[in-house]
N, C-alpha and C. Protein backbone atom coordinates (compact mmCIF):
# COMPACT_ATOMS: atom_id res chain seq x y z
N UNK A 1 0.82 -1.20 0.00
CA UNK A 1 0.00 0.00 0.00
C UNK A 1 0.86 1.26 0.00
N UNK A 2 1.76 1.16 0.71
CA UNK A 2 2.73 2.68 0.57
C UNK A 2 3.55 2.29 -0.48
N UNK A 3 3.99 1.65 -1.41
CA UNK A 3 4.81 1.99 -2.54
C UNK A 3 3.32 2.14 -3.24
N UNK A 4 2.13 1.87 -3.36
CA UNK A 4 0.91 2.52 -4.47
C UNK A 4 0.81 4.21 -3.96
N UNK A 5 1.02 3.98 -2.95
CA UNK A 5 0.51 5.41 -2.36
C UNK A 5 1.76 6.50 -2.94
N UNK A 6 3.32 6.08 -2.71
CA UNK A 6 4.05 6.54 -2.95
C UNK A 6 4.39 7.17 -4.97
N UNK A 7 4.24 5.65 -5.97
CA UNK A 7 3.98 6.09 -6.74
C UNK A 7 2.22 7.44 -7.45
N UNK A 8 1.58 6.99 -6.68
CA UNK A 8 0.58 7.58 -6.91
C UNK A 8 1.02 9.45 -6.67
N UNK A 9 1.80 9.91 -5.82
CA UNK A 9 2.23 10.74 -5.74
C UNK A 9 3.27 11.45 -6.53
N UNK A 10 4.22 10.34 -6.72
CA UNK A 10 5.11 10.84 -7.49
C UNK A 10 4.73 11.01 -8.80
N UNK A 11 3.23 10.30 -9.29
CA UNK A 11 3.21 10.66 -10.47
C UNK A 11 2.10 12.26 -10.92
N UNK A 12 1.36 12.32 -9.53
CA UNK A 12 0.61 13.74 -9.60
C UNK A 12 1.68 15.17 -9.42
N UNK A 13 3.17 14.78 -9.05
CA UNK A 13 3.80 15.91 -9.10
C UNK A 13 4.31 16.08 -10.29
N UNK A 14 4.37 14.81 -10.69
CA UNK A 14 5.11 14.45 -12.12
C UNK A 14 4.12 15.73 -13.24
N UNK A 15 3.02 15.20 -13.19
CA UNK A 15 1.91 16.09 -13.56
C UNK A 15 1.52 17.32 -13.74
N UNK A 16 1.99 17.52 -12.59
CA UNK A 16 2.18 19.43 -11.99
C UNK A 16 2.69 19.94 -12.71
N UNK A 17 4.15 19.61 -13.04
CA UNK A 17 5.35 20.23 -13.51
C UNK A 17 5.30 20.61 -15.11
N UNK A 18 4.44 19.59 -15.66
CA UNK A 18 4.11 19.42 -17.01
C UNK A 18 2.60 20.98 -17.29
N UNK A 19 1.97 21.13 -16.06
CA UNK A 19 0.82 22.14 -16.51
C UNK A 19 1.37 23.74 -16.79
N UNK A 20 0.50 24.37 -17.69
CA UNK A 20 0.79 25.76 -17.92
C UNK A 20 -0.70 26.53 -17.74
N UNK A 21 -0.13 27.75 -17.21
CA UNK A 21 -1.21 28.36 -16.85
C UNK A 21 -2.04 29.03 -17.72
N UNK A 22 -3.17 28.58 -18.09
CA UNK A 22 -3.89 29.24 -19.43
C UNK A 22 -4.61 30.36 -19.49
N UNK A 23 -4.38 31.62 -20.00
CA UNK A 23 -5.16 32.87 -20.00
C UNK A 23 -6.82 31.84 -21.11
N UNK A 24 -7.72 32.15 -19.83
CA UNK A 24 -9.14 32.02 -19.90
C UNK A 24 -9.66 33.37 -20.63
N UNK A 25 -9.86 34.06 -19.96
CA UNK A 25 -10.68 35.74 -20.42
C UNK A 25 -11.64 35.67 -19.74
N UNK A 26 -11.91 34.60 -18.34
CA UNK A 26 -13.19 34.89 -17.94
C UNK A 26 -13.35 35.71 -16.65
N UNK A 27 -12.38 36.51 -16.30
CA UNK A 27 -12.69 37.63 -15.36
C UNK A 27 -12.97 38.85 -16.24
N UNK A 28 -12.20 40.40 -16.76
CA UNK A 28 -12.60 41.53 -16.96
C UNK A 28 -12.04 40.89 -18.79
N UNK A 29 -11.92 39.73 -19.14
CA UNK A 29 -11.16 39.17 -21.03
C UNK A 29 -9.99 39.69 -21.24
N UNK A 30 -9.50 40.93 -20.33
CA UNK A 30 -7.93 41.11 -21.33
C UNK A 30 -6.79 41.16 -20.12
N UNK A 31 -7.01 41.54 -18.67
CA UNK A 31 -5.83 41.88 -18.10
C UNK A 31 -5.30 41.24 -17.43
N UNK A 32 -3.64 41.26 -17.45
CA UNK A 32 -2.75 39.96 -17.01
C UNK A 32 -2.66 39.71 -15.28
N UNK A 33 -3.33 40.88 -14.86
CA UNK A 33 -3.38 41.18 -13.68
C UNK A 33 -4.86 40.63 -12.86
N UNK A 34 -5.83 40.17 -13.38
CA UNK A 34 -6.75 39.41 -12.97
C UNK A 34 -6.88 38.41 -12.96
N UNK A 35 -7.01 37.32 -11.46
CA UNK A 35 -6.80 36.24 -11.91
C UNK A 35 -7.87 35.52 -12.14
N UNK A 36 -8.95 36.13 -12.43
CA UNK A 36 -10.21 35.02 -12.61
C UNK A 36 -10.11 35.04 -14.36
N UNK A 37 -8.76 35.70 -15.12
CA UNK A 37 -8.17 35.35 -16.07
C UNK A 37 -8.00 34.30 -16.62
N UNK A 38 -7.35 33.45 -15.27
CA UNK A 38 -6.21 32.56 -15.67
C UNK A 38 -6.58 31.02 -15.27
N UNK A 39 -6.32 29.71 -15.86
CA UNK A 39 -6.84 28.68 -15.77
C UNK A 39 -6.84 28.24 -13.96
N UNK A 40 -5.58 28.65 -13.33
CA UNK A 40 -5.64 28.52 -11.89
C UNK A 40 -6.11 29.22 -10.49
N UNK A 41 -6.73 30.78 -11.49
CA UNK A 41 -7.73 31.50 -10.49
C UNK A 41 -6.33 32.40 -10.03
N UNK A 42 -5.59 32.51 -10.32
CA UNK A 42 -4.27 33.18 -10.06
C UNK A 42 -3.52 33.72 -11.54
N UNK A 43 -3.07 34.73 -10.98
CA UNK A 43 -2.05 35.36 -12.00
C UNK A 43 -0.80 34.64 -12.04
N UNK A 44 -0.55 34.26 -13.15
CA UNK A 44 0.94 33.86 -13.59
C UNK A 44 2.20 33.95 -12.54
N UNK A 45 3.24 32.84 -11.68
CA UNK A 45 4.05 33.09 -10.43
C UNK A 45 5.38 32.93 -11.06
N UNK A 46 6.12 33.00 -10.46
CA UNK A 46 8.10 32.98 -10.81
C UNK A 46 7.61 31.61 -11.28
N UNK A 47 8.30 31.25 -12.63
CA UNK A 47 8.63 30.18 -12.97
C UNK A 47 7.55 29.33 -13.64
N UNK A 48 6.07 29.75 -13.75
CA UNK A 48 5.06 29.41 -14.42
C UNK A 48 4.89 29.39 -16.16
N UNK A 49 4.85 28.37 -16.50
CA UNK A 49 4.43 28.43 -18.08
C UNK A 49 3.40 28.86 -18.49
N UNK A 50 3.14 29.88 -19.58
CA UNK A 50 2.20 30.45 -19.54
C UNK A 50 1.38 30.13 -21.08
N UNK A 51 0.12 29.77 -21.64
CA UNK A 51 -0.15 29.79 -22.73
C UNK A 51 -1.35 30.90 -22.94
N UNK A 52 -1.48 31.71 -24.11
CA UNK A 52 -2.31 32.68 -24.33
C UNK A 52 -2.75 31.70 -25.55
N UNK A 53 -3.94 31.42 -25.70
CA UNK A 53 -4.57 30.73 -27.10
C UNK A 53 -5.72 31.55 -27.44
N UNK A 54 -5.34 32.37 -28.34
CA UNK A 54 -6.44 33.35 -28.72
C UNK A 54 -6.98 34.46 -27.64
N UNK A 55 -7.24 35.59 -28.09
CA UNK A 55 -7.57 36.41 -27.50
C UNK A 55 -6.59 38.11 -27.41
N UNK A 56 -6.70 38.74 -26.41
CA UNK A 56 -5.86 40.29 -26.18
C UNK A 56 -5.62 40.06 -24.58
N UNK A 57 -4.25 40.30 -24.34
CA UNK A 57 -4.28 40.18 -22.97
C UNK A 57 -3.24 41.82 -22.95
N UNK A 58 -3.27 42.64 -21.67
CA UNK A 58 -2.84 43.63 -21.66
C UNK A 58 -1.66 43.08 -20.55
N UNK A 59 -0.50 43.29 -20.69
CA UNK A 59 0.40 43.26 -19.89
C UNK A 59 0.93 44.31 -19.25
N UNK A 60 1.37 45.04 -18.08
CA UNK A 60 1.67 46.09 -17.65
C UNK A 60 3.14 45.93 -17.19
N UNK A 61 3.39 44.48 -16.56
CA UNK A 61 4.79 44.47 -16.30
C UNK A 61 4.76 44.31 -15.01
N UNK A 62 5.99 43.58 -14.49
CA UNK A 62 6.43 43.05 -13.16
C UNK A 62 7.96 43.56 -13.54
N UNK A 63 9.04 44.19 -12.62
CA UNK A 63 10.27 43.77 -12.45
C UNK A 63 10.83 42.66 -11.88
N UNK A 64 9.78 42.10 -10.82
CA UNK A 64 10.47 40.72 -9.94
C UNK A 64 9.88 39.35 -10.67
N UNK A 65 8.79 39.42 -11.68
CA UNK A 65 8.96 37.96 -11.66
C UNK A 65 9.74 37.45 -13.23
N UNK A 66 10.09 36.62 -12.96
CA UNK A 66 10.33 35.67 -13.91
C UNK A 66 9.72 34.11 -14.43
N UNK A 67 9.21 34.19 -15.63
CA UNK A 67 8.39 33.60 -16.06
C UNK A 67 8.91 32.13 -16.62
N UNK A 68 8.54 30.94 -16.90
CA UNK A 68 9.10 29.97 -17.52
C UNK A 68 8.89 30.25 -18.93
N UNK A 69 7.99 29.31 -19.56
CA UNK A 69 7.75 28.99 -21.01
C UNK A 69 6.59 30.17 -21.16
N UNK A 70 6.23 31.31 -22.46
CA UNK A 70 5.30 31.87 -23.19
C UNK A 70 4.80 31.72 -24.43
N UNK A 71 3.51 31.18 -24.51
CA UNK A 71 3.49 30.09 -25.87
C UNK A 71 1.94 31.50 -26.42
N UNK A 72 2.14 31.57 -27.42
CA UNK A 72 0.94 32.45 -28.23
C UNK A 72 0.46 32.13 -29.50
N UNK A 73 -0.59 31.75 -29.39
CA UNK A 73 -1.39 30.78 -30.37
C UNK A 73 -2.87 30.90 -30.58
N UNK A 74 -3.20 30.82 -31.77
CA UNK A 74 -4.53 31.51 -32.57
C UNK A 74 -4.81 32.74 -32.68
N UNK A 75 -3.98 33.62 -33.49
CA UNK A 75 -4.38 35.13 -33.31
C UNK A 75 -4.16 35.61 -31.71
N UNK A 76 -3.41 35.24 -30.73
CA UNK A 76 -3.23 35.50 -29.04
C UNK A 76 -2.40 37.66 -29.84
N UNK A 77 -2.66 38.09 -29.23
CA UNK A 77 -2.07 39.36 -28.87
C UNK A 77 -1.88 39.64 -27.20
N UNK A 78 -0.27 39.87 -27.08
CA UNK A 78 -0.30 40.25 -26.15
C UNK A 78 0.44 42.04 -26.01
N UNK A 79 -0.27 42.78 -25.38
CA UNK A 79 0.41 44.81 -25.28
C UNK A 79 1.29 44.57 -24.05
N UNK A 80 2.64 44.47 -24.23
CA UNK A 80 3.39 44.71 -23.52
C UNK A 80 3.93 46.03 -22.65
N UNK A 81 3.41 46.76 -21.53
CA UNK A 81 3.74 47.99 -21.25
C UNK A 81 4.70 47.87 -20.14
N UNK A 82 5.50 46.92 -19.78
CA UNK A 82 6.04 46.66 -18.83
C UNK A 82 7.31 45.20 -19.33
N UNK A 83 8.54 45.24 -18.64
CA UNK A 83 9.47 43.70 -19.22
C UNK A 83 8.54 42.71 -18.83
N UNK A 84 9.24 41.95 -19.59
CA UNK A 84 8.31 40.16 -19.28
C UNK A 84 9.86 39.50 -19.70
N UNK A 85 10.08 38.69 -18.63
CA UNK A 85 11.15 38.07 -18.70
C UNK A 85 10.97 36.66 -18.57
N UNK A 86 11.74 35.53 -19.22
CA UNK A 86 11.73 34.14 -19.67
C UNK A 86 12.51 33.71 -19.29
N UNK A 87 12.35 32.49 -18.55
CA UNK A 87 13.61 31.49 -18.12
C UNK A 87 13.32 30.31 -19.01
N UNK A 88 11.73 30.42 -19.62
CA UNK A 88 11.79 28.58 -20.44
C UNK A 88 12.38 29.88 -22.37
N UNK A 89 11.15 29.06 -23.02
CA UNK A 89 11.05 29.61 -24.35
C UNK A 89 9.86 29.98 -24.39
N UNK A 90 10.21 31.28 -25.72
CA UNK A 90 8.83 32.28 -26.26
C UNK A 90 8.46 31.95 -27.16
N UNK A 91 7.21 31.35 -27.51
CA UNK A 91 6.66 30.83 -28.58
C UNK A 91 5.65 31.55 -29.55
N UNK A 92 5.75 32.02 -30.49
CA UNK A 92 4.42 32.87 -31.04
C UNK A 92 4.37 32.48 -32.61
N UNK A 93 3.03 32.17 -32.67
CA UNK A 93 3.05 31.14 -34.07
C UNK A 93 2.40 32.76 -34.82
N UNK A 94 2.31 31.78 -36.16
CA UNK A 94 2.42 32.90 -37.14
C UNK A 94 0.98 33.72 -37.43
N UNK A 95 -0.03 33.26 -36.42
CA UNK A 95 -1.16 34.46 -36.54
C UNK A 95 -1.40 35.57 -34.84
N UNK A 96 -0.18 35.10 -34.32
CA UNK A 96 -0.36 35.89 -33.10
C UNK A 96 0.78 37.43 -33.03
N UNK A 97 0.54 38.05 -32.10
CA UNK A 97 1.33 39.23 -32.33
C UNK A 97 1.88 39.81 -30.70
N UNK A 98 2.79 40.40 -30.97
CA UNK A 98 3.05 40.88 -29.54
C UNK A 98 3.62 42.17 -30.01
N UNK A 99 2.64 43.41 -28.82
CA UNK A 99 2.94 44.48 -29.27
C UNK A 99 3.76 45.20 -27.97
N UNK A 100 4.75 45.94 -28.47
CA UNK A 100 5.68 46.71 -27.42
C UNK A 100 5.34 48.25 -27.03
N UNK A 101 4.95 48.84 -26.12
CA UNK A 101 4.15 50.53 -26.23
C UNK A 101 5.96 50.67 -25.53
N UNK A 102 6.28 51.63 -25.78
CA UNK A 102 7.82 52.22 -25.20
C UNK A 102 7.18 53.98 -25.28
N UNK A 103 7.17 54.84 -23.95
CA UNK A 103 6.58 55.82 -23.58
C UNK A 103 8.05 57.07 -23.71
N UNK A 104 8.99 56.53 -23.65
CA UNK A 104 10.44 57.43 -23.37
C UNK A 104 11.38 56.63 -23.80
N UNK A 105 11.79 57.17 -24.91
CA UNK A 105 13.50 56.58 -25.46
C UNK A 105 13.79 55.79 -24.34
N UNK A 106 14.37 56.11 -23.12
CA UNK A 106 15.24 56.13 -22.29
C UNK A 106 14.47 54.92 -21.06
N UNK A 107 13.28 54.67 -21.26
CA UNK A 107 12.80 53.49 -20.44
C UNK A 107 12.21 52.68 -21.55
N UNK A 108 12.72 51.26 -21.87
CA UNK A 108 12.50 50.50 -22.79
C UNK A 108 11.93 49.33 -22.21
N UNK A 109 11.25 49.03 -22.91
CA UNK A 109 10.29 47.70 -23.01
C UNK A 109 11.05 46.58 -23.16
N UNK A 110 11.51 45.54 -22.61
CA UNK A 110 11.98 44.62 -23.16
C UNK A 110 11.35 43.18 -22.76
N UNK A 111 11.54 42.06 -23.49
CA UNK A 111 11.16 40.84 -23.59
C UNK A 111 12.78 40.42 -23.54
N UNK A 112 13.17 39.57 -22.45
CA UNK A 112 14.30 38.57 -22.33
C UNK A 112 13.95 37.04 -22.62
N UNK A 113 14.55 36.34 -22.61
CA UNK A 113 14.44 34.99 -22.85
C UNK A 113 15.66 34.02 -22.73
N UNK A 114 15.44 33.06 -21.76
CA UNK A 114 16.89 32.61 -21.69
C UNK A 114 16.98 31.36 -22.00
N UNK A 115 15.40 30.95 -22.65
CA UNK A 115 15.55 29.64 -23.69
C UNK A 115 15.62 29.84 -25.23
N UNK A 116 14.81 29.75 -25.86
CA UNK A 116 14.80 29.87 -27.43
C UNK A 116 13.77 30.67 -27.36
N UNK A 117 13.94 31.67 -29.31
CA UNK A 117 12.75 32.33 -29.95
C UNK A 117 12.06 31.69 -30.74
N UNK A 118 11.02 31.32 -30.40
CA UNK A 118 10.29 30.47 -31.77
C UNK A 118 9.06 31.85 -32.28
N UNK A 119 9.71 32.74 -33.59
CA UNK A 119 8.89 33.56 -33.37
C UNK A 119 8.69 33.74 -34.86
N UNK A 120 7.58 33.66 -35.14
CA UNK A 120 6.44 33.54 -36.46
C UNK A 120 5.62 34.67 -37.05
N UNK A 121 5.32 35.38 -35.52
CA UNK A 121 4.23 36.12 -35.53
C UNK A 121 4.48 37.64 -35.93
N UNK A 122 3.93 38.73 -35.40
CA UNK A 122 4.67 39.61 -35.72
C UNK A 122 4.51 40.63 -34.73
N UNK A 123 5.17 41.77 -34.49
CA UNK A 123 5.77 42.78 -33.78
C UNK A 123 5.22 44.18 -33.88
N UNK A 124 4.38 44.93 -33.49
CA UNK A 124 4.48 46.20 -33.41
C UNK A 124 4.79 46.57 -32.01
N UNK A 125 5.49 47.93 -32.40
CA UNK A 125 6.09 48.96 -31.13
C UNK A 125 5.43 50.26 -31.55
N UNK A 126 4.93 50.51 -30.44
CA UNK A 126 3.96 52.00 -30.33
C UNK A 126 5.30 53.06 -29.79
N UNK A 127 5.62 54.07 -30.18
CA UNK A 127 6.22 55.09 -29.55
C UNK A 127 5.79 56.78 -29.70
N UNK A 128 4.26 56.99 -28.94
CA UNK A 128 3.39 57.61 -29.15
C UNK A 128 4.13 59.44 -29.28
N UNK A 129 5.70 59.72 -27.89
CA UNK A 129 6.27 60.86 -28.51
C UNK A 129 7.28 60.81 -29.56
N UNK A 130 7.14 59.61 -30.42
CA UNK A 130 8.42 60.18 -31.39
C UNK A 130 7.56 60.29 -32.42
């Protein structure tokens, strides 16, 4: 009974590790900051994989967290007004878009990534004083 019990465990963590957190749209549909957003009732944590499958999500930005995997798929748009930083890979297939707003030369928007670009989709940057 405790090696069933034992595998039985090891394989629901096994499990865990494999889930990503899915932007729903069923709190306010676009902001990254609500979590009745997100498939776990929570906003995205350090180290969470994240998938956007269709839809507009507004991002504003964190300096402290760091994100795992960002996967964007079916037309997904995400407005970046804040960094979003990657420890897995950024994925954006070729009908999704990720847009960058940059408010001042001198404070820049950036997207890091410290796995791979798998990037298809396409790019606008808003820079409303130049």
């Amino acid at each position: 009974m405790k090696r069933i019990l034992f595998f039985l465990t090891l394989f629901c963590v096994t499990l865990s590790g494999f889930s990503q957190n899915i932007f729903t749209g069923d709190g306010d549909g676009f902001s990254w900051e609500d979590p009745f957003n997100w498939s776990y009732f929570d906003v995205p944590q350090f180290g969470d994989d994240i998938l956007i499958d269709g839809g507009f999500v507004y991002y504003e930005g964190s300096a402290f967290e760091t994100y795992g995997t960002l996967e964007l798929r079916n037309f997904a748009t995400v407005f970046a007004q804040g960094d979003l930083r990657l420890s897995g890979d950024l994925i954006v297939d070729v009908t999704s878009t990720i847009e960058l707003f940059i408010n001042e030369i001198t404070v820049f928007t950036t997207i890091s990534c410290d796995g791979n670009y798998f990037f298809n989709g396409s790019m606008v940057i808003y820079m409303p004083q130049f």
